[in-house]
C-alpha atoms as a PDB file:
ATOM      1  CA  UNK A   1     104.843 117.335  97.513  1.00  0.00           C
ATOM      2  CA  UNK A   2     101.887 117.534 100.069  1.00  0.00           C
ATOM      3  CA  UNK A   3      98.511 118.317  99.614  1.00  0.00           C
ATOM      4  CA  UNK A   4      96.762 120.720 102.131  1.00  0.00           C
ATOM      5  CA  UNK A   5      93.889 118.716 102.476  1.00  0.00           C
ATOM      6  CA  UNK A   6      92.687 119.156 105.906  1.00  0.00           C
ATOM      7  CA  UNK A   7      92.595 123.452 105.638  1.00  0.00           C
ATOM      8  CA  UNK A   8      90.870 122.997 102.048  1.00  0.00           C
ATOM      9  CA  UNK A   9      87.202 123.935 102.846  1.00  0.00           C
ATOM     10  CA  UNK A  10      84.208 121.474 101.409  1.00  0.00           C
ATOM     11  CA  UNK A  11      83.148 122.197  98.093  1.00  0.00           C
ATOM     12  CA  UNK A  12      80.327 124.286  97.663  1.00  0.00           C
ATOM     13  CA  UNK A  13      80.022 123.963  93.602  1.00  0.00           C
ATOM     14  CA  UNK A  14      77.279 121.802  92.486  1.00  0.00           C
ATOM     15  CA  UNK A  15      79.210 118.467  91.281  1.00  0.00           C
ATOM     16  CA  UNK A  16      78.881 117.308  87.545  1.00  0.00           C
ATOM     17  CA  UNK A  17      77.444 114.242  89.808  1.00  0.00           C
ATOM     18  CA  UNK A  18      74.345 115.841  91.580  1.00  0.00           C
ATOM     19  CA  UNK A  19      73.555 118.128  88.552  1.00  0.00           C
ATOM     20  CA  UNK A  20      73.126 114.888  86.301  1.00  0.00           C
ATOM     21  CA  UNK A  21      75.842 115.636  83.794  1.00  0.00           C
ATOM     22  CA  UNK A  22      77.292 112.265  84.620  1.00  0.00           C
ATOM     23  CA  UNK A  23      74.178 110.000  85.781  1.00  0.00           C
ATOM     24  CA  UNK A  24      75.919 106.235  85.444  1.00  0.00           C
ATOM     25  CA  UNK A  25      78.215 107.194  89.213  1.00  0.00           C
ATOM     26  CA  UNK A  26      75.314 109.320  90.923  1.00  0.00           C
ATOM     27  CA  UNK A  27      74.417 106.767  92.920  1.00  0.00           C
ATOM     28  CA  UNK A  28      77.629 105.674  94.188  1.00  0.00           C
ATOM     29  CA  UNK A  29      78.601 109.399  94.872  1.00  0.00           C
ATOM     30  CA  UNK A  30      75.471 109.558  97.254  1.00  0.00           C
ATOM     31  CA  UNK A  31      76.614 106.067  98.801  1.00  0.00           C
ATOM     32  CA  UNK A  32      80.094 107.699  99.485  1.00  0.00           C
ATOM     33  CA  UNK A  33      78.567 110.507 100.747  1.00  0.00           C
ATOM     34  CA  UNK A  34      76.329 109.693 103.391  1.00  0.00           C
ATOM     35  CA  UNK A  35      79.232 107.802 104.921  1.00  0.00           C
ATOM     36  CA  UNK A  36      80.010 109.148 108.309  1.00  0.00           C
ATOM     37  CA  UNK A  37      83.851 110.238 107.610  1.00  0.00           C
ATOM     38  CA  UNK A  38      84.872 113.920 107.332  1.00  0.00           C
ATOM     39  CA  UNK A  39      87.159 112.971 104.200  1.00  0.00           C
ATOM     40  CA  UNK A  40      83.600 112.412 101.926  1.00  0.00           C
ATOM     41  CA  UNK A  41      82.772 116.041 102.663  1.00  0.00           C
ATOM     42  CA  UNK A  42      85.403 116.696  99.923  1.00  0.00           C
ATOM     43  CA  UNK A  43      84.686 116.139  96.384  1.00  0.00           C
ATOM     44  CA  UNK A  44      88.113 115.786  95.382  1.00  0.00           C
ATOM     45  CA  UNK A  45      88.272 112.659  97.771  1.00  0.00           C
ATOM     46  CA  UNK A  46      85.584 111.272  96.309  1.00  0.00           C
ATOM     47  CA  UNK A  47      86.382 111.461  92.995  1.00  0.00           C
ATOM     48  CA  UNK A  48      89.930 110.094  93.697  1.00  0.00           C
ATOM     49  CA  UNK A  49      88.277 107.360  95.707  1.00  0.00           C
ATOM     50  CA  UNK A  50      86.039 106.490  92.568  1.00  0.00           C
ATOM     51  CA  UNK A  51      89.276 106.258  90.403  1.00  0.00           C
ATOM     52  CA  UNK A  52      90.963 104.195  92.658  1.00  0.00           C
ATOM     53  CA  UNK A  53      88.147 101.478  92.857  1.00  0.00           C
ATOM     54  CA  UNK A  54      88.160 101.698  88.890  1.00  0.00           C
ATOM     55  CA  UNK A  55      92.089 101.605  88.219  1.00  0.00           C
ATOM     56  CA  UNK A  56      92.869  99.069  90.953  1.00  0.00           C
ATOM     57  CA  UNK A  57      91.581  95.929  89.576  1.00  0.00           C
ATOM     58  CA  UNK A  58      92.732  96.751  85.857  1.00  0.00           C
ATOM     59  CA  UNK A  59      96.093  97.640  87.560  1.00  0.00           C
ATOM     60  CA  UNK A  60      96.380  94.434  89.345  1.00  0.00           C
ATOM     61  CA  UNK A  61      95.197  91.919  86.369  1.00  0.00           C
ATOM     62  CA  UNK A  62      97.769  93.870  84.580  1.00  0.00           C
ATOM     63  CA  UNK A  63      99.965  93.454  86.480  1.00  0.00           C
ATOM     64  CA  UNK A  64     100.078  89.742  87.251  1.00  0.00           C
ATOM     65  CA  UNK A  65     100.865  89.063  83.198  1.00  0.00           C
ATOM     66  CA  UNK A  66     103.830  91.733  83.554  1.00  0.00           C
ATOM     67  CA  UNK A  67     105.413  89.867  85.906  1.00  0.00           C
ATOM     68  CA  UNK A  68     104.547  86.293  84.860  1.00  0.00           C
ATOM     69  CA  UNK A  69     105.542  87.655  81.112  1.00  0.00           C
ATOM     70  CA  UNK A  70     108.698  89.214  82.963  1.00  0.00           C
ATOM     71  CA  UNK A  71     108.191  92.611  81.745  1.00  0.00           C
ATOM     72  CA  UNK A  72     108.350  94.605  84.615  1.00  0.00           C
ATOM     73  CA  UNK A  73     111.612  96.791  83.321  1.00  0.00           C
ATOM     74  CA  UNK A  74     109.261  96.860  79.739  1.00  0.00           C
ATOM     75  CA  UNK A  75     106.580  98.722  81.389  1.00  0.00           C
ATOM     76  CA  UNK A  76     109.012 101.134  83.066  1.00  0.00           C
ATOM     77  CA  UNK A  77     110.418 102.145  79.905  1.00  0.00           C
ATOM     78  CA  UNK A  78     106.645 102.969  78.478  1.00  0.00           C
ATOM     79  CA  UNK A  79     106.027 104.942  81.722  1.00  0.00           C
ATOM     80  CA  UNK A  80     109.614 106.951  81.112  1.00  0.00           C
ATOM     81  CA  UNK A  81     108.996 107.351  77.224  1.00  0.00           C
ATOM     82  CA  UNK A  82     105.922 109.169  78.100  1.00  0.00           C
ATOM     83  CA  UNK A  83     108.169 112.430  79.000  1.00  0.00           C
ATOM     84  CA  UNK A  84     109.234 112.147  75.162  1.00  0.00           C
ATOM     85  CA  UNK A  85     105.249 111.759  74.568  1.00  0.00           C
ATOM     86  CA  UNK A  86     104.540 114.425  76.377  1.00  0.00           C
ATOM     87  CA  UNK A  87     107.269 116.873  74.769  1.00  0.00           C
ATOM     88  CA  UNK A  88     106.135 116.218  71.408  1.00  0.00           C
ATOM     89  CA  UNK A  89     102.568 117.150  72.063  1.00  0.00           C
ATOM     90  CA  UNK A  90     104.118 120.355  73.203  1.00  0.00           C
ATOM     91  CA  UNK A  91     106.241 120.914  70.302  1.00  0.00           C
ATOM     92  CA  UNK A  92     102.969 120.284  68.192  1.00  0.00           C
ATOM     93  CA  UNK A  93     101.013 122.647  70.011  1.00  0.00           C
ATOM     94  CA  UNK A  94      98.544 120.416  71.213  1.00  0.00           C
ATOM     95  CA  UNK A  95      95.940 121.465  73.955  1.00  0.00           C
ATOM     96  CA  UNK A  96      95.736 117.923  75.446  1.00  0.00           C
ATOM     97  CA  UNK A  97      99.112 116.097  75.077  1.00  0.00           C
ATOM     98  CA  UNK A  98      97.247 112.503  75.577  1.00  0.00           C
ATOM     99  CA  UNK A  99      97.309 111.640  71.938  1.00  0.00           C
ATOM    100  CA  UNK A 100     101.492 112.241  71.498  1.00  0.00           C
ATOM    101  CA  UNK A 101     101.941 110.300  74.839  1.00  0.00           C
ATOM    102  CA  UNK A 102      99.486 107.294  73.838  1.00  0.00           C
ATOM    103  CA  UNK A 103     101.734 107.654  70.190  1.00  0.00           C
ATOM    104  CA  UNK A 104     104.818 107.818  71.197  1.00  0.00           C
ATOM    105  CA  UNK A 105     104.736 105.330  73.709  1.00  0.00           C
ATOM    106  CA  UNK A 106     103.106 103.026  71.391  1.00  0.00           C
ATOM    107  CA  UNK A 107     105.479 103.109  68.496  1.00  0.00           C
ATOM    108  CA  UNK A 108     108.479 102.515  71.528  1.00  0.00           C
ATOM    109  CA  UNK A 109     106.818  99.248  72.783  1.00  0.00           C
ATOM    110  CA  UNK A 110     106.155  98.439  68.910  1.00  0.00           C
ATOM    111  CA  UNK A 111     109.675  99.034  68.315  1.00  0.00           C
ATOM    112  CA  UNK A 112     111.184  97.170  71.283  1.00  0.00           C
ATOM    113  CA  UNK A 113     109.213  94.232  70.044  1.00  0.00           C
ATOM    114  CA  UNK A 114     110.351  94.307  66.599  1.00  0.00           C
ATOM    115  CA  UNK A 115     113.676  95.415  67.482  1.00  0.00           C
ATOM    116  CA  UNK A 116     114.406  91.855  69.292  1.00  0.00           C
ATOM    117  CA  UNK A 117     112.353  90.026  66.739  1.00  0.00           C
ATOM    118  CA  UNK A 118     115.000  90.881  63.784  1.00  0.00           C
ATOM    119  CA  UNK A 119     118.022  91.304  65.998  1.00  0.00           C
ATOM    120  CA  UNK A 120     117.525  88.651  68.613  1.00  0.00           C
ATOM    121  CA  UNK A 121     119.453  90.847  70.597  1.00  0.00           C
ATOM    122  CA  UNK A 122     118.550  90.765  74.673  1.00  0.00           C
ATOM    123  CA  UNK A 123     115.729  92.013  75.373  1.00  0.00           C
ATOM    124  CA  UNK A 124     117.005  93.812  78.597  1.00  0.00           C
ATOM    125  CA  UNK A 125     119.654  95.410  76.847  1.00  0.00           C
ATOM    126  CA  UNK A 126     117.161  96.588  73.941  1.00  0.00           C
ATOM    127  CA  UNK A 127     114.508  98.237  76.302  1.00  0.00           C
ATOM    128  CA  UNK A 128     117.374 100.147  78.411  1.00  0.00           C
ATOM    129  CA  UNK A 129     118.794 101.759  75.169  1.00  0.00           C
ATOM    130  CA  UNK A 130     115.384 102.379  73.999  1.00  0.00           C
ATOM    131  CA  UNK A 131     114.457 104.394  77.540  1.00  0.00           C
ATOM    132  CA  UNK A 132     117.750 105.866  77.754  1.00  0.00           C
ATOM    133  CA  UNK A 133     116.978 107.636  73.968  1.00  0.00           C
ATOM    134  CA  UNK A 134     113.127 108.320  75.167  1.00  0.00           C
ATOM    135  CA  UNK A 135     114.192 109.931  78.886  1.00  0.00           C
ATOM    136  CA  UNK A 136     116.895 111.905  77.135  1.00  0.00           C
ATOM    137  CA  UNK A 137     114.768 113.243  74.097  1.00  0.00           C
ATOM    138  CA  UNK A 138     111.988 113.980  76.234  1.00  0.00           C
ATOM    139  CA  UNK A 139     113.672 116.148  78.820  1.00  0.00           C
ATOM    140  CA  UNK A 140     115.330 117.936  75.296  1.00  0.00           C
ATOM    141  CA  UNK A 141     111.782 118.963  74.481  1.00  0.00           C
ATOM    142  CA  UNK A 142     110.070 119.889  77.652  1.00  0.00           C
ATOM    143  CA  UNK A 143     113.398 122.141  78.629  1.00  0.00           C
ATOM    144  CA  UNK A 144     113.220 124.353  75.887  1.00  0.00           C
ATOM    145  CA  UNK A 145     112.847 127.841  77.101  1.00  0.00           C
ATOM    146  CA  UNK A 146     113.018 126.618  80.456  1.00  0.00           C
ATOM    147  CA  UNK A 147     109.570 125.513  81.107  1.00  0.00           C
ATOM    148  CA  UNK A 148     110.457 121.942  82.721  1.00  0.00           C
ATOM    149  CA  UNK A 149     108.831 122.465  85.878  1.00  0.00           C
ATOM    150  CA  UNK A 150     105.287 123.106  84.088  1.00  0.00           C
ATOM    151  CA  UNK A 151     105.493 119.658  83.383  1.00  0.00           C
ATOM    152  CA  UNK A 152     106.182 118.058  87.024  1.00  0.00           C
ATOM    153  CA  UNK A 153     102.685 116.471  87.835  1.00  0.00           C
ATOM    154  CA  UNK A 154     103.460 113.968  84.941  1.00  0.00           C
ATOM    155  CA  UNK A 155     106.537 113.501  86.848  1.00  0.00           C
ATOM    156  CA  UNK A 156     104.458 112.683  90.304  1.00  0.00           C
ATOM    157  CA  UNK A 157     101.439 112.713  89.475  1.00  0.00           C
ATOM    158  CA  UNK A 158      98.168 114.069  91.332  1.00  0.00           C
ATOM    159  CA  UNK A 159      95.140 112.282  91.853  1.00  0.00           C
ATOM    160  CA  UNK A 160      93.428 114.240  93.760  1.00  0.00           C
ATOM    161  CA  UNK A 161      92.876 117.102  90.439  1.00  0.00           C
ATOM    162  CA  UNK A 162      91.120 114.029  88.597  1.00  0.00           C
ATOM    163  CA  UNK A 163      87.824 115.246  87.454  1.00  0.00           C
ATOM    164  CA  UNK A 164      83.973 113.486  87.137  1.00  0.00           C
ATOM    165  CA  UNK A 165      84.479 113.917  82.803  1.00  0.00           C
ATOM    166  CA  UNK A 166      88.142 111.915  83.391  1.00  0.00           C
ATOM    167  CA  UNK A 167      86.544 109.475  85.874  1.00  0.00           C
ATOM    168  CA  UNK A 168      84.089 108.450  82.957  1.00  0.00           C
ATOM    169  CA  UNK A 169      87.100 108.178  79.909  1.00  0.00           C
ATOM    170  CA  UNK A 170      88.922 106.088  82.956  1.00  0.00           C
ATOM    171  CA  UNK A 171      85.764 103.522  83.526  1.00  0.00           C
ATOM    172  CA  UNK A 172      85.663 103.371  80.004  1.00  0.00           C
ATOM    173  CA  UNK A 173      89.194 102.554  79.364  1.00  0.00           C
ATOM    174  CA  UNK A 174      88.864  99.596  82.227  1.00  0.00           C
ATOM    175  CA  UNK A 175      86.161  98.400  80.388  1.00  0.00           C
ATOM    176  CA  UNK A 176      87.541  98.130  77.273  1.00  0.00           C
ATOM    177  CA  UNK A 177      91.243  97.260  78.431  1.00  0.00           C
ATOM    178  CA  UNK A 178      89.713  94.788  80.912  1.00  0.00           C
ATOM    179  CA  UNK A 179      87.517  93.308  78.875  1.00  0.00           C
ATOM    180  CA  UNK A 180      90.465  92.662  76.136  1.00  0.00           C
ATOM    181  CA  UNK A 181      92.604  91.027  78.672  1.00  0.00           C
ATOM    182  CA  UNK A 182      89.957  88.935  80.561  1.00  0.00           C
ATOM    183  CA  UNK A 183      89.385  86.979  77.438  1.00  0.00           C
ATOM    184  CA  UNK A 184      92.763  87.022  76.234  1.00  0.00           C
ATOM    185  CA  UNK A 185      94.794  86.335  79.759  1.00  0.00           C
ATOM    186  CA  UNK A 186      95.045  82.530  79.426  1.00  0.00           C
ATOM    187  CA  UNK A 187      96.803  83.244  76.331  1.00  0.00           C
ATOM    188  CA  UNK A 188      98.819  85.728  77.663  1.00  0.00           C
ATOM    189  CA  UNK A 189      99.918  83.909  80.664  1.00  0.00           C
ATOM    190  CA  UNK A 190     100.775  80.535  78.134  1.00  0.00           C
ATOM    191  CA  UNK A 191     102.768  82.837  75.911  1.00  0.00           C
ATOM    192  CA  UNK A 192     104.707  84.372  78.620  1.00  0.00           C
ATOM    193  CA  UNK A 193     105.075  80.778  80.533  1.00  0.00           C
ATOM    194  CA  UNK A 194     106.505  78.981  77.153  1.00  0.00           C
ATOM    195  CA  UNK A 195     106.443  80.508  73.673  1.00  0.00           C
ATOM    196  CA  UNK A 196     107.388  77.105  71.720  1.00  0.00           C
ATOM    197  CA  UNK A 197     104.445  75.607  73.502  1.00  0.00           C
ATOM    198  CA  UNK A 198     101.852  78.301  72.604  1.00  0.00           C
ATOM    199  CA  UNK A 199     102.951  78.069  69.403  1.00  0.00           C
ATOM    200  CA  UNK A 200     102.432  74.137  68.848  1.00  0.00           C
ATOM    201  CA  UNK A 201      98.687  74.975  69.734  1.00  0.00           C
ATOM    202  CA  UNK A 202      98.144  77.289  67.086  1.00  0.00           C
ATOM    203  CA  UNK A 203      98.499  80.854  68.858  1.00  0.00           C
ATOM    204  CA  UNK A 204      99.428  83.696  67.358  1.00  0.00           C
ATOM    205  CA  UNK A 205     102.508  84.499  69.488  1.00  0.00           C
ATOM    206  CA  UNK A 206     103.580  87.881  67.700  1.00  0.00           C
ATOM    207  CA  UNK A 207      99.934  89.554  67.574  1.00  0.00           C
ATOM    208  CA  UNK A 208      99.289  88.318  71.021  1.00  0.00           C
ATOM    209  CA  UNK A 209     102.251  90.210  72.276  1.00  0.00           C
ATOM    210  CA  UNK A 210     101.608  93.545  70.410  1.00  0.00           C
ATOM    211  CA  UNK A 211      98.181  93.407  71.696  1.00  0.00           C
ATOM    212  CA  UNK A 212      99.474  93.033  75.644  1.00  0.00           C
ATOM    213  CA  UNK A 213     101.964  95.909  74.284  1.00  0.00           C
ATOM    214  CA  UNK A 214      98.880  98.184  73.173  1.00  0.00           C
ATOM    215  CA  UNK A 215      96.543  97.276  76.358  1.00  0.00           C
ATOM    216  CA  UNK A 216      99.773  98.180  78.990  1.00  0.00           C
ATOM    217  CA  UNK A 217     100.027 101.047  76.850  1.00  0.00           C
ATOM    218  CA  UNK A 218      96.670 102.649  77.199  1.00  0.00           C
ATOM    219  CA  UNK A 219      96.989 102.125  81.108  1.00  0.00           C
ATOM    220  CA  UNK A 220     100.230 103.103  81.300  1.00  0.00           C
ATOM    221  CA  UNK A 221      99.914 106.304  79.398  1.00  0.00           C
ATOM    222  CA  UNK A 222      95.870 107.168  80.611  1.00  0.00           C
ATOM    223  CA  UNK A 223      97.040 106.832  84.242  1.00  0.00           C
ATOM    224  CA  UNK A 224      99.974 109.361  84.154  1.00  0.00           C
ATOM    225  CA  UNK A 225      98.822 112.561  84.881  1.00  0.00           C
ATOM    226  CA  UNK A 226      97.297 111.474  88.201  1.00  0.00           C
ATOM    227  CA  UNK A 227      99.711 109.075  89.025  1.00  0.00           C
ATOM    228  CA  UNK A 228     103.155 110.141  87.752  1.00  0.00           C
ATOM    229  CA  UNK A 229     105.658 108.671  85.811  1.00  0.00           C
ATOM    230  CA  UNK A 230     108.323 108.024  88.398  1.00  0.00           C
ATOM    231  CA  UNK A 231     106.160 105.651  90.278  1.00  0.00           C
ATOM    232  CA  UNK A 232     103.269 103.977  88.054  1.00  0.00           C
ATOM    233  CA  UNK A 233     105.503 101.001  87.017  1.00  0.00           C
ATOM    234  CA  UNK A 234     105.340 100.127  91.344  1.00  0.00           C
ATOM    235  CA  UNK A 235     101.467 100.041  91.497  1.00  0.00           C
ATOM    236  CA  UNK A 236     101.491  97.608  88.500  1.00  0.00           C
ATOM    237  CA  UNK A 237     104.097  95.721  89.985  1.00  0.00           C
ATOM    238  CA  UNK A 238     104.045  95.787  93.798  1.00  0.00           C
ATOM    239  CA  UNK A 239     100.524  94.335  94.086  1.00  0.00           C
ATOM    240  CA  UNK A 240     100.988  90.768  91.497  1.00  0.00           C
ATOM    241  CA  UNK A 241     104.832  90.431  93.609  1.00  0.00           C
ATOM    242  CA  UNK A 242     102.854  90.299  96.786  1.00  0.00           C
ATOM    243  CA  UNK A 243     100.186  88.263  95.598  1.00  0.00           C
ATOM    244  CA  UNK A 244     103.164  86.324  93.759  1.00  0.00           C
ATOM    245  CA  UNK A 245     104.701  85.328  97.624  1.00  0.00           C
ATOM    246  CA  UNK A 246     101.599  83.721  99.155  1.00  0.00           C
ATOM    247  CA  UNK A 247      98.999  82.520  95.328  1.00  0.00           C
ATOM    248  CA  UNK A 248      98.826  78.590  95.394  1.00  0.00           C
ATOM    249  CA  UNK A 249      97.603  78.867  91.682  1.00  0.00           C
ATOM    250  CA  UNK A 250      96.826  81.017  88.720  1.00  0.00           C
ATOM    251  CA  UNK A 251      93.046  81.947  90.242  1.00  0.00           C
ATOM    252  CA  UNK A 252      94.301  82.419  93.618  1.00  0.00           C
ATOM    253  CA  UNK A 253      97.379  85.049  91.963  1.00  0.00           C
ATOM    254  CA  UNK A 254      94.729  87.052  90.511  1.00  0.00           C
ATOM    255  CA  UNK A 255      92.200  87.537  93.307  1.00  0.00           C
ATOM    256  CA  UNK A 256      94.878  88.414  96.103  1.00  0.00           C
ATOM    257  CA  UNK A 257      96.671  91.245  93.829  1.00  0.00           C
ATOM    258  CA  UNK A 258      93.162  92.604  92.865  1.00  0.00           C
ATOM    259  CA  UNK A 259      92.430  92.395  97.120  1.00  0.00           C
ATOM    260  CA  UNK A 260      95.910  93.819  97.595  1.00  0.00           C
ATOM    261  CA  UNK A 261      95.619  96.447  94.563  1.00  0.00           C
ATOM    262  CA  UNK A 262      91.886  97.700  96.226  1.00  0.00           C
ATOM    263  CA  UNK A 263      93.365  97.870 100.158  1.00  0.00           C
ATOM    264  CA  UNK A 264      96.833  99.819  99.122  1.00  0.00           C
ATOM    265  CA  UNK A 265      94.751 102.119  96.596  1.00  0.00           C
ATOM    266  CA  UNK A 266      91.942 103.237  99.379  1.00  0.00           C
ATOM    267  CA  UNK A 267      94.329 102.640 102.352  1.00  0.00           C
ATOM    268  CA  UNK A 268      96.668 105.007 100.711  1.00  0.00           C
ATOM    269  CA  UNK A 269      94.067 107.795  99.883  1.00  0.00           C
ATOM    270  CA  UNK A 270      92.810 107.755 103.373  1.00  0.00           C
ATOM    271  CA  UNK A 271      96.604 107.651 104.751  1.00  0.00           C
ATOM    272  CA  UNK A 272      97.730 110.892 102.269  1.00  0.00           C
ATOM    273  CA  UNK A 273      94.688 112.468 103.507  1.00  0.00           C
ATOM    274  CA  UNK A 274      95.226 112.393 107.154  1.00  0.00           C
ATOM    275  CA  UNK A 275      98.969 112.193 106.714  1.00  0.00           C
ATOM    276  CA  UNK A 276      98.895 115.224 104.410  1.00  0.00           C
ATOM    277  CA  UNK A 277     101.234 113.517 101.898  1.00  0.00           C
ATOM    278  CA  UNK A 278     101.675 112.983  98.297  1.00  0.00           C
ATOM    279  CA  UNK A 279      98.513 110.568  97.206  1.00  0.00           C
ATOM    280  CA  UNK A 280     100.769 108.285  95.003  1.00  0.00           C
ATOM    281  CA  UNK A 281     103.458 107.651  96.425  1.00  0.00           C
ATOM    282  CA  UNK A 282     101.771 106.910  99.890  1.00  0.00           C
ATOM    283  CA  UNK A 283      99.797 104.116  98.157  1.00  0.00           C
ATOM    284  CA  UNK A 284     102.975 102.662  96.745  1.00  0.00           C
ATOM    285  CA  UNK A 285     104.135 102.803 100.165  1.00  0.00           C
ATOM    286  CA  UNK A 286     101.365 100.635 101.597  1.00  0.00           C
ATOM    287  CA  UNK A 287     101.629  98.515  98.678  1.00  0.00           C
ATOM    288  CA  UNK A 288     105.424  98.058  99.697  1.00  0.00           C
ATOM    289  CA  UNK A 289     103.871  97.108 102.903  1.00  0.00           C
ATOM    290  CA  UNK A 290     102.116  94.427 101.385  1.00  0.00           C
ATOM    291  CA  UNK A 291     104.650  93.066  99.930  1.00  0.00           C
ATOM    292  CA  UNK A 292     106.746  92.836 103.044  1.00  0.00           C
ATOM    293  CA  UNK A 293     103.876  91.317 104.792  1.00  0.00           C
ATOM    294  CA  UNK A 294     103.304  88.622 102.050  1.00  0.00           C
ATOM    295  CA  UNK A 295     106.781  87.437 102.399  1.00  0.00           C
ATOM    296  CA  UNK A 296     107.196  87.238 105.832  1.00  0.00           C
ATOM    297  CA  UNK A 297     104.272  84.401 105.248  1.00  0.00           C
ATOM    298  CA  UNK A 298     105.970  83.219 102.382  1.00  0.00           C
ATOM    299  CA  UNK A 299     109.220  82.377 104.802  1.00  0.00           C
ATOM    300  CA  UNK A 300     106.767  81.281 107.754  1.00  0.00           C
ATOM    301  CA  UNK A 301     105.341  78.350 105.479  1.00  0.00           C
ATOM    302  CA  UNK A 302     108.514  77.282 104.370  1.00  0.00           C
ATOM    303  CA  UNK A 303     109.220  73.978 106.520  1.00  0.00           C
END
């Protein structure tokens, strides 16, 4: 899907920014805009420029406990149970579908957890029966009557149509989400590094984990519409692999997939917009890039 950014004329409507609707991001609006690129003529390229500094850092911190925790196919199957999400705010008439997908997509990472907890069965082979019911449910309910293709941006997303109102429920979803893993990511990372051991020092291994379920949720499900479903699971993961390759230590993991998170998300947007190309998926690809990058150092240390 491409985006015909450079024959889109600049917007002439007074932004929610400039009319004081939205007075905490005024001032970095103005900041953007005095910049001397043709891109910040655009409001839409601001606003998607805004989200990506927001998302990027929750995306990456995120994203370094999915992989230490080894949940990378877990958050895939939340990103793919959305569709079912998504058809059942349909089905239930619903003007904004965000409350069925946050829902639905909660109860499945609930019930994956609980599922292996009383059945000790593996956990790989509990989360691809779980998405295989979820994909195939979900395309039952948004085919009905034929309407499937109404429902494609969830599919790839569009960041560009994010608006000044959805910037502010984003910033305050990083905030809160953040926030919630910032003081809980050492016990996080000790769950997902040895259970038995967390567990001799008094944690709460089950309520830890359904908390981590909720948080990958909300970012998961929040992110969709401007993102898209097929690809959201590589912009949590591609950025904590590459920092993965080249991190010494735990601090050192963290800061590089933040660094690499930031430089894929603007790199991207400013590649899509000259390139004319699909916003998401061009970022994943410069993520990819990343990751390449990082472990061609990776081998190049190795004695």
């Amino acid at each position: 899907m491409a985006y015909p950014l450079k024959r889109s004329p600049p917007s002439t409507v007074s932004s929610p920014y400039e009319s004081g609707e939205i007075r905490g991001m005024s001032c970095l609006m103005d900041f953007f805009s005095a910049l001397p690129f043709e891109w910040v003529r655009y409001e839409f390229m601001r606003n998607a420029l805004v989200a990506v500094i927001l998302v990027s850092p929750l995306f990456a911190l995120l994203g370094t406990l999915v992989v230490n925790n080894r949940m990378a196919f877990f958050s895939d199957a939340i990103g793919h149970a959305s569709l079912t999400g998504l058809g059942l705010g349909v089905l239930l008439g619903l003007a904004d579908p965000l409350l069925a997908l946050v829902g639905f997509a909660l109860l499945l990472g609930l019930g994956i957890l609980v599922l292996h907890r009383v059945t000790r069965s593996a956990m790989d082979t509990i989360i691809s029966l779980s998405m295989s019911f979820s994909i195939a449910l979900g395309v039952v309910l948004l085919s009905r009557g034929g309407n499937f293709n109404r429902f494609s941006q969830y599919l790839i997303g569009d960041l560009l149509s994010i608006t000044p109102e959805e910037i502010v429920w984003l910033g305050v979803t990083v905030l809160v989400v953040g926030g919630g893993l910032l003081v809980f990511y050492n016990r996080i990372l000790l769950i997902g590094i040895n259970d038995s051991l967390a567990r001799s020092r008094g944690l709460n291994a089950w309520w830890t984990q359904v908390l981590f379920v909720a948080a990958l949720v909300m970012v998961v499900t929040m992110n969709l519409s401007w993102v898209g479903i097929l690809i959201i699971n590589s912009l949590l993961i591609l950025p904590a692999a590459a920092a993965r390759n080249i991190a010494g230590n735990t601090r050192q993991y963290v800061l590089f997939s933040v660094a690499i998170a930031l430089a894929s998300g603007v790199s991207g947007l400013l590649v899509s917009y000259y390139a004319d190309t699909a916003t998401g998926a061009t970022i994943v690809l410069v993520a990819m890039g990343f990751f390449f990058f990082t472990l061609a150092v990776k081998s190049l240390r190795k004695p």
